[in-house]
PDB file of N, CA and C in Angstrom:
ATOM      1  N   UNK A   1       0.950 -19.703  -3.757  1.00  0.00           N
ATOM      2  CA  UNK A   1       0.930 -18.525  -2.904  1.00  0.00           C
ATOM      3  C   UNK A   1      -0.403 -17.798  -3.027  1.00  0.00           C
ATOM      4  N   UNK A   2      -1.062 -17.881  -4.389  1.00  0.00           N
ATOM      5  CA  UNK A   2      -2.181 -16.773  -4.413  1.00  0.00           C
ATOM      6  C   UNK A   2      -3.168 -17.771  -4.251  1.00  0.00           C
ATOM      7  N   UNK A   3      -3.207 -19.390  -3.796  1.00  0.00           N
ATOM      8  CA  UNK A   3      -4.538 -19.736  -2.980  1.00  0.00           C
ATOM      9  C   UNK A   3      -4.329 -19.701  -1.715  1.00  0.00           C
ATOM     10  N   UNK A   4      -2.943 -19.810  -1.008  1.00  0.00           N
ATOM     11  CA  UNK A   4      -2.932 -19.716   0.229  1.00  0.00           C
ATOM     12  C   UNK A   4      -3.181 -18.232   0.916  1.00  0.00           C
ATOM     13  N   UNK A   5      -3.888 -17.430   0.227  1.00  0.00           N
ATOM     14  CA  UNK A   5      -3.929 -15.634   0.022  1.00  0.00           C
ATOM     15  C   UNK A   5      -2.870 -15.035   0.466  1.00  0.00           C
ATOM     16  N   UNK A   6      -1.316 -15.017   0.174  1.00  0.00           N
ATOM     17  CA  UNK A   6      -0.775 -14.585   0.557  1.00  0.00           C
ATOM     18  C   UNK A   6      -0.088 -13.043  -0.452  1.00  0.00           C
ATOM     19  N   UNK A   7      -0.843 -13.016  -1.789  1.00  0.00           N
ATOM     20  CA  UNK A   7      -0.419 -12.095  -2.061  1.00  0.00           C
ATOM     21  C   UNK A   7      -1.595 -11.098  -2.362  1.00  0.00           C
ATOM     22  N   UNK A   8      -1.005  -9.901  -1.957  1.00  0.00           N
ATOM     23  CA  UNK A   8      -2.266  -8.851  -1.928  1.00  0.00           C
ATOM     24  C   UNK A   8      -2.273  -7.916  -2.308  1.00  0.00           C
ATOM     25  N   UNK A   9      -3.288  -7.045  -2.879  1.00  0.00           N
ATOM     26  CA  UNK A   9      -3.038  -6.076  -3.989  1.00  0.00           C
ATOM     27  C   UNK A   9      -3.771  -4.783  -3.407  1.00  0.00           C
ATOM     28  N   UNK A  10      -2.926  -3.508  -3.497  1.00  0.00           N
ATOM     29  CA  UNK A  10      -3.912  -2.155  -2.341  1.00  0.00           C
ATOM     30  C   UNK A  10      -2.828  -1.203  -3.325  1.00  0.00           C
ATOM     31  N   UNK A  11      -3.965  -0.556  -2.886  1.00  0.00           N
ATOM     32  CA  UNK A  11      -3.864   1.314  -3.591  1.00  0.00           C
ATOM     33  C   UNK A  11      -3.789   2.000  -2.471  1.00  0.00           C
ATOM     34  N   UNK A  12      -2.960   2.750  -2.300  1.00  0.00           N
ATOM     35  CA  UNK A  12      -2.763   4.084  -1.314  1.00  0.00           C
ATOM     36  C   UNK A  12      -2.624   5.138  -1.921  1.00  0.00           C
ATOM     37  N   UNK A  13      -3.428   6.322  -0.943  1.00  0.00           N
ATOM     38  CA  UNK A  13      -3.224   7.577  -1.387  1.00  0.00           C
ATOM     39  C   UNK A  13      -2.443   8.355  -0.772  1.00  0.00           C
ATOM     40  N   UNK A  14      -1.679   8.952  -1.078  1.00  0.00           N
ATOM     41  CA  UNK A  14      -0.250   9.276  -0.077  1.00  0.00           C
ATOM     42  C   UNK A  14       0.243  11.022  -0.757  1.00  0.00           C
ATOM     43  N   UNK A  15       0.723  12.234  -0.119  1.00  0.00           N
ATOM     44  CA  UNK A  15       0.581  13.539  -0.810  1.00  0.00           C
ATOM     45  C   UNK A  15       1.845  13.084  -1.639  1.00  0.00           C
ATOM     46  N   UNK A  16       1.598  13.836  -2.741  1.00  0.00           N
ATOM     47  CA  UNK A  16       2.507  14.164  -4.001  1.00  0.00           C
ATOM     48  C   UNK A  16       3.809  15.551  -3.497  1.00  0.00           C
ATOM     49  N   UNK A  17       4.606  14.616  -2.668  1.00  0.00           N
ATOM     50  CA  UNK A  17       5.844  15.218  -2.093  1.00  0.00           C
ATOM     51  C   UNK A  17       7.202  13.993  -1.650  1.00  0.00           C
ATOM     52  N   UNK A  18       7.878  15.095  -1.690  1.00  0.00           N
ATOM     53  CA  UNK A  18       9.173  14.038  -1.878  1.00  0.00           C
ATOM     54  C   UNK A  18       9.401  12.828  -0.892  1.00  0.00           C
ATOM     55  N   UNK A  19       9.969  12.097  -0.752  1.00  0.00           N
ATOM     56  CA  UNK A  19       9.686  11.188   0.651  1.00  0.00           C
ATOM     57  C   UNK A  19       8.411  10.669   0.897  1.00  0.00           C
ATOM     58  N   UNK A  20       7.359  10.427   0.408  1.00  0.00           N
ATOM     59  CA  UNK A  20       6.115   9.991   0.279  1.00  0.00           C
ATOM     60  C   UNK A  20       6.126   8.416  -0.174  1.00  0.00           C
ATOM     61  N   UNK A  21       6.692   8.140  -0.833  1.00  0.00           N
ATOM     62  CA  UNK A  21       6.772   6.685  -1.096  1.00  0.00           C
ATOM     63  C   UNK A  21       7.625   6.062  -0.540  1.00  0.00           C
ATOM     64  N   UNK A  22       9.003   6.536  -0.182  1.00  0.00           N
ATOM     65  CA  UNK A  22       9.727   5.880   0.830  1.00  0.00           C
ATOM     66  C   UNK A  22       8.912   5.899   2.091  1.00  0.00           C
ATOM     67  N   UNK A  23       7.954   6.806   2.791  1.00  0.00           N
ATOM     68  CA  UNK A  23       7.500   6.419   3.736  1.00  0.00           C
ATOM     69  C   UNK A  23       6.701   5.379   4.258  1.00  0.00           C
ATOM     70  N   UNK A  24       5.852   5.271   2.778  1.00  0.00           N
ATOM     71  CA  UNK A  24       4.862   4.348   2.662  1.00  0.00           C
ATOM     72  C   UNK A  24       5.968   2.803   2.744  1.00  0.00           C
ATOM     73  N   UNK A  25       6.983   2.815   2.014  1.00  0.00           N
ATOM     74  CA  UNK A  25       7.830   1.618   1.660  1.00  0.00           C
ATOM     75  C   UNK A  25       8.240   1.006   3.257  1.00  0.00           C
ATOM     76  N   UNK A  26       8.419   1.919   3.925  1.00  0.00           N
ATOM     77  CA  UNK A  26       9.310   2.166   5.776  1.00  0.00           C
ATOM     78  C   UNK A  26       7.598   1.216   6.451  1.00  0.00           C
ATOM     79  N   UNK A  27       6.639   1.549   6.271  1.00  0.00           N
ATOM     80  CA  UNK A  27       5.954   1.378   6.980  1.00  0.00           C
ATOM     81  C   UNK A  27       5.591   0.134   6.902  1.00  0.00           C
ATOM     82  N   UNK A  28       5.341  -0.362   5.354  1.00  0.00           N
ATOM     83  CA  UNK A  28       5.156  -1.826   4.737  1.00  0.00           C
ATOM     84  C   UNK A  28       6.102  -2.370   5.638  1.00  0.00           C
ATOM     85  N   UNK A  29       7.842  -2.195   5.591  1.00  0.00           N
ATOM     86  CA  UNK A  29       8.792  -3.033   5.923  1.00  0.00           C
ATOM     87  C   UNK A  29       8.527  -3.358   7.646  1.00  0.00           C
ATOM     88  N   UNK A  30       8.091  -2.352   7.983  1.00  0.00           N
ATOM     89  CA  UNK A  30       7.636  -2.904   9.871  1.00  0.00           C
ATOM     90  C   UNK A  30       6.803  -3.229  10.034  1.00  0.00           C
ATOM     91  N   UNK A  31       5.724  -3.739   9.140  1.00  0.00           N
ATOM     92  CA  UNK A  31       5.229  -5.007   9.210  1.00  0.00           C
ATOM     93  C   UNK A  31       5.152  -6.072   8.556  1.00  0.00           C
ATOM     94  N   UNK A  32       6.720  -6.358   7.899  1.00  0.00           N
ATOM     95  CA  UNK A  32       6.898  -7.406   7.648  1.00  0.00           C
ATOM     96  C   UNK A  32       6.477  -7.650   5.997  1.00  0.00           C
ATOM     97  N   UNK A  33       5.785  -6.698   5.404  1.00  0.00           N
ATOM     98  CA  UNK A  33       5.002  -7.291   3.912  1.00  0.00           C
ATOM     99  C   UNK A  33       6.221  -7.102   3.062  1.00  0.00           C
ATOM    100  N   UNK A  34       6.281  -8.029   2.509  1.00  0.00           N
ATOM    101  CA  UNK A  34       7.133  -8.342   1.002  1.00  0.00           C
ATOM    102  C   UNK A  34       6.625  -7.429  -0.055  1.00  0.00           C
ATOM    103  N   UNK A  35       7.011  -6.861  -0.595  1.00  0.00           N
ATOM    104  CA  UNK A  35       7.271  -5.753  -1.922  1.00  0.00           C
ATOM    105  C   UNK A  35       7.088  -6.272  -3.325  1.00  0.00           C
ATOM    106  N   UNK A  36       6.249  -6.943  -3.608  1.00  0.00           N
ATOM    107  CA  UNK A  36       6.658  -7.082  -5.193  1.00  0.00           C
ATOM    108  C   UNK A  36       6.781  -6.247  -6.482  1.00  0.00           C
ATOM    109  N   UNK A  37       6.078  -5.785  -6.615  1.00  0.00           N
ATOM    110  CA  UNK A  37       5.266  -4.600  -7.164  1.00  0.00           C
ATOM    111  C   UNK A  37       5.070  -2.984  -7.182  1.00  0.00           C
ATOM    112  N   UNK A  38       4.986  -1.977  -7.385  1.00  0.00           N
ATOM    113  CA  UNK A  38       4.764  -0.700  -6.975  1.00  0.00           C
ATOM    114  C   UNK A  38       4.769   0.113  -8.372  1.00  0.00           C
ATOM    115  N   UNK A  39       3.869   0.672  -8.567  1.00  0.00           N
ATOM    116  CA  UNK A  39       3.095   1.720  -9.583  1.00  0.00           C
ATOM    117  C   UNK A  39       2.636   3.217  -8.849  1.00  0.00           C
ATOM    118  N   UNK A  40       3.001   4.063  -9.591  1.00  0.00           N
ATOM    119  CA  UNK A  40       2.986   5.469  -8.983  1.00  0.00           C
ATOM    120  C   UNK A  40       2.089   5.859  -9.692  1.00  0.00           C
ATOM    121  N   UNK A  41       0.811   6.773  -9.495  1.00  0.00           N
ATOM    122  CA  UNK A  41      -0.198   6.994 -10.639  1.00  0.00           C
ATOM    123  C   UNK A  41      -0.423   8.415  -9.786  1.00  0.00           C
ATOM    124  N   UNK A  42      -0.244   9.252 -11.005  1.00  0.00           N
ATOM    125  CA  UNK A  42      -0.957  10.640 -10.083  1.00  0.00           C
ATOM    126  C   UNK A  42      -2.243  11.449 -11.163  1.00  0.00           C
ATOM    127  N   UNK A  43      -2.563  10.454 -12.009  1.00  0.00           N
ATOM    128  CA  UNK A  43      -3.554  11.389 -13.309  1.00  0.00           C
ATOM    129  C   UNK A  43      -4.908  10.973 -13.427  1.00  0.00           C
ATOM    130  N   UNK A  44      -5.651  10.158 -12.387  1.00  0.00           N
ATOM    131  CA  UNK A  44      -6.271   9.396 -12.599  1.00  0.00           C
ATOM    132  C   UNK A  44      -7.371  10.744 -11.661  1.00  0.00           C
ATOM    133  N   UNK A  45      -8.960  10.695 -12.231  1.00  0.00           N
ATOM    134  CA  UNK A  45      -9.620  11.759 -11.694  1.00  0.00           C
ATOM    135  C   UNK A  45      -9.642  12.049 -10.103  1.00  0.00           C
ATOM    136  N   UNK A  46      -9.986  10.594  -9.866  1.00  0.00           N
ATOM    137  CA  UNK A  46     -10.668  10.327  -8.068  1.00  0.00           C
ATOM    138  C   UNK A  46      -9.316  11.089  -7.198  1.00  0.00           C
ATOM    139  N   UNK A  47      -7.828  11.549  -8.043  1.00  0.00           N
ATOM    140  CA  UNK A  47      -7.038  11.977  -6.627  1.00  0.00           C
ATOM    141  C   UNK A  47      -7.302  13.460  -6.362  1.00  0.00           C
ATOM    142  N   UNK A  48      -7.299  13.999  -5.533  1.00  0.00           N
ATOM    143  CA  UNK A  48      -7.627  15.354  -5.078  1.00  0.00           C
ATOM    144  C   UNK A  48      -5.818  16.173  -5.297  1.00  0.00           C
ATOM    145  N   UNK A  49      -5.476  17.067  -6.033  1.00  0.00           N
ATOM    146  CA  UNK A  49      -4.288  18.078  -6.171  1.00  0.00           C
ATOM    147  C   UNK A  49      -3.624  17.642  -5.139  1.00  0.00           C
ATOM    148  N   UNK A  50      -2.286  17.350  -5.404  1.00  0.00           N
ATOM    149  CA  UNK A  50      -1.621  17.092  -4.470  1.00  0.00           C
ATOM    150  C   UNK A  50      -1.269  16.230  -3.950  1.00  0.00           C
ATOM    151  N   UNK A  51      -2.277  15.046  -4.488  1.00  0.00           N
ATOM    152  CA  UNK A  51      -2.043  13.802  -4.208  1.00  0.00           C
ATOM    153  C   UNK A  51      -1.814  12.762  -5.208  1.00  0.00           C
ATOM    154  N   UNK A  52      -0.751  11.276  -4.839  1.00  0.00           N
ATOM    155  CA  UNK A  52      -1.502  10.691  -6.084  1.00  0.00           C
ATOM    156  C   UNK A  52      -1.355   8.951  -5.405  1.00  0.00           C
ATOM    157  N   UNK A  53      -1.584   8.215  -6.061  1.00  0.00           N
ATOM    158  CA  UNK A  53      -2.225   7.059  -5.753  1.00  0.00           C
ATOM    159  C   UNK A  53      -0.680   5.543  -5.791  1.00  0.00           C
ATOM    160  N   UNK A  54      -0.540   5.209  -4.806  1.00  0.00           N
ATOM    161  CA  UNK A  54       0.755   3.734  -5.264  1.00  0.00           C
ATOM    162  C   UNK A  54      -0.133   2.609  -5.014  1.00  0.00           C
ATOM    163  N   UNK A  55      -0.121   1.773  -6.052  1.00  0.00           N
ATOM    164  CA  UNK A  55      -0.257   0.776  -6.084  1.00  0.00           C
ATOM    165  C   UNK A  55       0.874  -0.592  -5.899  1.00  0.00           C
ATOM    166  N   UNK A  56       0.300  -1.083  -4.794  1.00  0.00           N
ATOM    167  CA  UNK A  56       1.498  -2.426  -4.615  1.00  0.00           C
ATOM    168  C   UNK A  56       0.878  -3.509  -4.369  1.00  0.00           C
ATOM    169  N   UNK A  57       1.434  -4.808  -4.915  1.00  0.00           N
ATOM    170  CA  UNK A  57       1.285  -5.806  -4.461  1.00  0.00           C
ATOM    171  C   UNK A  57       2.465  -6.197  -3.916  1.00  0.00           C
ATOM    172  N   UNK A  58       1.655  -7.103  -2.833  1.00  0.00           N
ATOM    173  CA  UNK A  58       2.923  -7.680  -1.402  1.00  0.00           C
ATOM    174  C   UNK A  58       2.611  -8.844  -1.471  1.00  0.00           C
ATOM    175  N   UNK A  59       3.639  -9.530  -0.826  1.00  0.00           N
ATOM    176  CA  UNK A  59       3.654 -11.313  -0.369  1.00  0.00           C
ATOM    177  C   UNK A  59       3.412 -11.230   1.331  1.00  0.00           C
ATOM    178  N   UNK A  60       2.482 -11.314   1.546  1.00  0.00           N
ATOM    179  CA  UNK A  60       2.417 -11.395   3.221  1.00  0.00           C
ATOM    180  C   UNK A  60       2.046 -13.098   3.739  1.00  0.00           C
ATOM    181  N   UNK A  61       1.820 -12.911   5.192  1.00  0.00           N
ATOM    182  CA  UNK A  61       2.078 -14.361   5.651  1.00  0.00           C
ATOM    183  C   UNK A  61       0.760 -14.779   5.329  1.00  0.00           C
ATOM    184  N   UNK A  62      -0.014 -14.385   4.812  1.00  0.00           N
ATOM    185  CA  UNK A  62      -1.232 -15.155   4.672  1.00  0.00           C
ATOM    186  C   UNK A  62      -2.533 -13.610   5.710  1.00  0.00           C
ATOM    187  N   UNK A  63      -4.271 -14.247   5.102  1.00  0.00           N
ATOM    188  CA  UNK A  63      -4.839 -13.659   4.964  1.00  0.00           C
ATOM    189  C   UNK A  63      -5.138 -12.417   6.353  1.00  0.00           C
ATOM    190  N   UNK A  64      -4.865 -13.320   7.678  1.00  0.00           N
ATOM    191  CA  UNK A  64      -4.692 -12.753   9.140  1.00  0.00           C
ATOM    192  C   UNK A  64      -3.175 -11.456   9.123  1.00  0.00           C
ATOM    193  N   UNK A  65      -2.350 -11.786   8.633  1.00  0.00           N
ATOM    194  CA  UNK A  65      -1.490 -10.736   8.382  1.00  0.00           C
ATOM    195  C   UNK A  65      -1.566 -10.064   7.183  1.00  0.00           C
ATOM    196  N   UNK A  66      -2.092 -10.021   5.866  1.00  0.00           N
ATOM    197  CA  UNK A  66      -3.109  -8.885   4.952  1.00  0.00           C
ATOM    198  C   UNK A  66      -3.816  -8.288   5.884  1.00  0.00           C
ATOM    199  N   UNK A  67      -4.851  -8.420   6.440  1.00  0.00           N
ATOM    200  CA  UNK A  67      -5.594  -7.760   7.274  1.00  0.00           C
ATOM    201  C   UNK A  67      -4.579  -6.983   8.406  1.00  0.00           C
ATOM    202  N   UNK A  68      -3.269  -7.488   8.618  1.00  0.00           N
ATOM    203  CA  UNK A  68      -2.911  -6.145   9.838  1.00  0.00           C
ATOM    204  C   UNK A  68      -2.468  -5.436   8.823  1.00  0.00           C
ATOM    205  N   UNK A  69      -1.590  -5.617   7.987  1.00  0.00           N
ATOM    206  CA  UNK A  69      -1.106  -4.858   7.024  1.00  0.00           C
ATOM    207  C   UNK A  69      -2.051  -3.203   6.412  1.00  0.00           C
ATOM    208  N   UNK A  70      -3.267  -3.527   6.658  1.00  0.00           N
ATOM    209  CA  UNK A  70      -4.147  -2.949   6.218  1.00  0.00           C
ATOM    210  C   UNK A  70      -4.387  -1.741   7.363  1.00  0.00           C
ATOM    211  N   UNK A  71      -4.326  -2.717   8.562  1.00  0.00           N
ATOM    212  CA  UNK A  71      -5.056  -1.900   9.609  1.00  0.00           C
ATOM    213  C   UNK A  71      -4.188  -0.914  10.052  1.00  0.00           C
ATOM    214  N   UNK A  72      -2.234  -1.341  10.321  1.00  0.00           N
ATOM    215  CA  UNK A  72      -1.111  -0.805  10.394  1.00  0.00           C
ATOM    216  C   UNK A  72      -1.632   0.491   9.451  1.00  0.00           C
ATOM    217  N   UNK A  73      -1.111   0.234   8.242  1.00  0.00           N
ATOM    218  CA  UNK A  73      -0.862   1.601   7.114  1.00  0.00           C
ATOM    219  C   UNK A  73      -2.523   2.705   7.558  1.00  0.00           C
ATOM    220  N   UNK A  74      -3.999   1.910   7.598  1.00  0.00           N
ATOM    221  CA  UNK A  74      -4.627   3.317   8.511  1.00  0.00           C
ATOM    222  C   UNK A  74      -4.635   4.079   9.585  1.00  0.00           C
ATOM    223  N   UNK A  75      -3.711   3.101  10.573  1.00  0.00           N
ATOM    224  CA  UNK A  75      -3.398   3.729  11.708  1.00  0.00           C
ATOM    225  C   UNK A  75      -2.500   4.368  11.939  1.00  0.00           C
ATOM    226  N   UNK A  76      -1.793   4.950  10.641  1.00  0.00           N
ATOM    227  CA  UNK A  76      -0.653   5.996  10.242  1.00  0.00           C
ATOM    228  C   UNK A  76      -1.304   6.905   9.463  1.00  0.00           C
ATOM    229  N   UNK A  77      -2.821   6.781   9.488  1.00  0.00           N
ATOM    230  CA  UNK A  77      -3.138   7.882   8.352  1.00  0.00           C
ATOM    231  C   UNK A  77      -3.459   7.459   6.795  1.00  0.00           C
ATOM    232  N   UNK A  78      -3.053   6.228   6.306  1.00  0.00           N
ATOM    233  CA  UNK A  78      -2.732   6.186   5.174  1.00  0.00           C
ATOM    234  C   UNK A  78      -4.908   5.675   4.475  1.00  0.00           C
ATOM    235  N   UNK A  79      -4.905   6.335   3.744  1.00  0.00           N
ATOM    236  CA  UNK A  79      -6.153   6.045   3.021  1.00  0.00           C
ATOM    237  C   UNK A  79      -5.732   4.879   1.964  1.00  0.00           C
ATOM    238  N   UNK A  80      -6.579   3.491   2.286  1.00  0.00           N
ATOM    239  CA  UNK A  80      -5.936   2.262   1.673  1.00  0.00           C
ATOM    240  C   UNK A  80      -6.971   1.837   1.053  1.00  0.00           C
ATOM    241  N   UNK A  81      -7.016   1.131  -0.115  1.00  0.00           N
ATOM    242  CA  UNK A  81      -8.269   0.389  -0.896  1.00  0.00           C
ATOM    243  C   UNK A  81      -7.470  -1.059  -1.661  1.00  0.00           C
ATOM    244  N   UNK A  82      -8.399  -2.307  -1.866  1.00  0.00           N
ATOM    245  CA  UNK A  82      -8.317  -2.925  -2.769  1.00  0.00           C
ATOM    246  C   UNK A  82      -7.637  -2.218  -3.653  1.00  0.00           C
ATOM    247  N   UNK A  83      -6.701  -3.461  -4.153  1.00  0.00           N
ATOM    248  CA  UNK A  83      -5.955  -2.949  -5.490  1.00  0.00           C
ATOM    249  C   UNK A  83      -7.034  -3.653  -6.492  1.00  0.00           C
TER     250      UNK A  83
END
């Protein structure tokens, strides 16, 4: 799976409020990315008050659907980076 690039690793920054990670979770699921993974980090310097950082790795269909995955979650707003 991880030469055919299907699993992929991203950090989102998402506000530090309730329903914030289920949203992020809702958005993954309509496009399809598999869930493996998820780490909640809110102490780390780079987040600005208020915010804090999920880290997930997903099983997606390969490297053409990573890339929508990516493009989906910014076109909701979501600030996304390499995990």
């Amino acid at each position: 799976m991880a030469a055919a690039g299907r699993y992929q690793s991203l950090r989102v920054r998402v506000p530090d409020r309730p329903g914030s990670l289920a949203g992020l979770l809702r958005e993954l699921a309509a496009v399809s990315a598999n869930v493996l993974s998820v780490e909640h980090e809110r102490t780390t310097a780079q987040l600005d008050l208020g915010e804090v950082e999920i880290a997930v790795v997903l099983e997606t269909r390969g490297p053409d659907h990573a890339r929508e995955v990516v493009a989906a979650l910014q076109r909701v707003g979501y600030a996304v980076s390499d995990g």
